[in-house]
Protein backbone atom coordinates (compact mmCIF):
# COMPACT_ATOMS: atom_id res chain seq x y z
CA UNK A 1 8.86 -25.26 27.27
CA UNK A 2 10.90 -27.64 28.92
CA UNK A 3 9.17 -31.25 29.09
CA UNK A 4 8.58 -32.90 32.57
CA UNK A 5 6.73 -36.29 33.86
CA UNK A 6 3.38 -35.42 35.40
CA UNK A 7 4.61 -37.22 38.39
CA UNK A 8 7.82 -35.23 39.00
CA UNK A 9 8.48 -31.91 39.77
CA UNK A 10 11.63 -29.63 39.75
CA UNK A 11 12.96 -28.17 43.16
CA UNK A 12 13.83 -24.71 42.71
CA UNK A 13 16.74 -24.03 45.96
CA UNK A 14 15.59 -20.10 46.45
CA UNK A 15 17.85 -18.12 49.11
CA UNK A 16 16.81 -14.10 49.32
CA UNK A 17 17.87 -11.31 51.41
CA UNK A 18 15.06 -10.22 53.17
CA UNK A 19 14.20 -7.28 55.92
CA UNK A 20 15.62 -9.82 59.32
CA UNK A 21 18.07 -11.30 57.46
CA UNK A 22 18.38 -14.25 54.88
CA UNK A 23 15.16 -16.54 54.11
CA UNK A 24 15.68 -20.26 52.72
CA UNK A 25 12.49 -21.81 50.54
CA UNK A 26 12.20 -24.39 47.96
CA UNK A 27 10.11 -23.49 45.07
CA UNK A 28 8.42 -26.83 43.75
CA UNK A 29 7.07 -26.36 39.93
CA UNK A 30 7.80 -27.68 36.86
CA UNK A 31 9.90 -24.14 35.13
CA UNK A 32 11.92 -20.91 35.86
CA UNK A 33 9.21 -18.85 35.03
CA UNK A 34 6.71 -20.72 37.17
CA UNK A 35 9.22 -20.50 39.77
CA UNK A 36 10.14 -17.12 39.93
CA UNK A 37 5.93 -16.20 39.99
CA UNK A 38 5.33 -18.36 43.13
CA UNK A 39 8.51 -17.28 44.78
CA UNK A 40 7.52 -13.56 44.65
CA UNK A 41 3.73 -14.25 45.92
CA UNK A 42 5.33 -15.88 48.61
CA UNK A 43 7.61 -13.52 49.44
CA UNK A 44 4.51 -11.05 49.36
CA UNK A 45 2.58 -13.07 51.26
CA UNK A 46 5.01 -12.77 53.87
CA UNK A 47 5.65 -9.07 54.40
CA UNK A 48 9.11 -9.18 51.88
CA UNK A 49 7.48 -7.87 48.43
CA UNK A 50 10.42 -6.06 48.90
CA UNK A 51 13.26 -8.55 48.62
CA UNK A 52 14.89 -9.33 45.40
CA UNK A 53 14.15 -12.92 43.44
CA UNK A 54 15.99 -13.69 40.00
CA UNK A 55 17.59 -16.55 38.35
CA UNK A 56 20.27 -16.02 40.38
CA UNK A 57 18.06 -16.35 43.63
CA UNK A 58 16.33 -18.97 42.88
CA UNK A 59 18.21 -21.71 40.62
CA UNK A 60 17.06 -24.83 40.17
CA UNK A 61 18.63 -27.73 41.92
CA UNK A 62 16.90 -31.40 41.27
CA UNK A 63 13.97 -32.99 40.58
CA UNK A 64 11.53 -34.80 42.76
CA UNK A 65 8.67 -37.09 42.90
CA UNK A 66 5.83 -35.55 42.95
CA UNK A 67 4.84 -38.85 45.40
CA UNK A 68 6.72 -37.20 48.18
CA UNK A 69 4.54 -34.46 48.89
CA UNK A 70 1.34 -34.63 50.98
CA UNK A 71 -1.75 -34.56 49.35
CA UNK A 72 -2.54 -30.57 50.18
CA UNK A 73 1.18 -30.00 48.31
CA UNK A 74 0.20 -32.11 45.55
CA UNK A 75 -3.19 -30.17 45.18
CA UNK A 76 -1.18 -27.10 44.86
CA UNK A 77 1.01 -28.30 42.39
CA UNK A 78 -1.85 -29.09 39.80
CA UNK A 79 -4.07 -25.78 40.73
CA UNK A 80 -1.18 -23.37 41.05
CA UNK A 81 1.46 -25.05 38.95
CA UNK A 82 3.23 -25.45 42.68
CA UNK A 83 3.93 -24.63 45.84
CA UNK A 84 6.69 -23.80 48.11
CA UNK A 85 8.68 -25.46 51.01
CA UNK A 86 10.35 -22.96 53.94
CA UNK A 87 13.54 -24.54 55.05
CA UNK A 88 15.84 -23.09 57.73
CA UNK A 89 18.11 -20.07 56.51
C-alpha cells in the first residue's frame, strides 16, 4: 500500500470509450485499485457498465489537496475512499 497524507489525495485522469463517444472524469482516491472500483460504479451509474476501464484508462496524474474539494467531495472521500469529477471529453 502506497502511503499518502490524510489531507491529500491522488487525481486519477480517466478517459473511456463509451456508447456516444469518449467520456472525461477524474477519479479522486488515494490508489489504483481504489480508483479503478469507483471508476466502474460510475461508469455503471451512468448507463456505460459497458465501457472498458484499466490502468491504461485511468492513470494517475497528480496529487491534490484534499482542501480543494467542497465539503460533500470531502465526505465522499472518507466514506467511499473517493469520489469522482466529470470534466469535458
Amino acid at each position: 500500500m502506497t502511503e499518502h497524507a490524510p489531507d491529500t489525495v491522488k487525481v486519477f485522469d480517466t478517459w473511456v470509450e463509451g456508447k456516444r463517444g469518449q467520456l472525461h472524469f477524474d477519479v479522486m482516491t488515494t490508489d489504483e485499485a481504489t480508483a479503478l472500483k469507483l471508476a466502474k460504479a460510475y461508469l455503471a451509474g451512468i448507463g456505460e457498465a459497458g465501457a472498458t476501464v484499466t490502468s491504461h484508462e485511468c492513470q494517475f496524474c497528480h496529487n491534490e489537496p484534499l482542501a480543494f474539494f467542497s465539503a460533500e467531495q470531502q465526505k465522499q472521500f472518507k466514506e467511499q475512499g473517493g469520489f469522482i469529477l466529470p470534466l469535458p471529453a
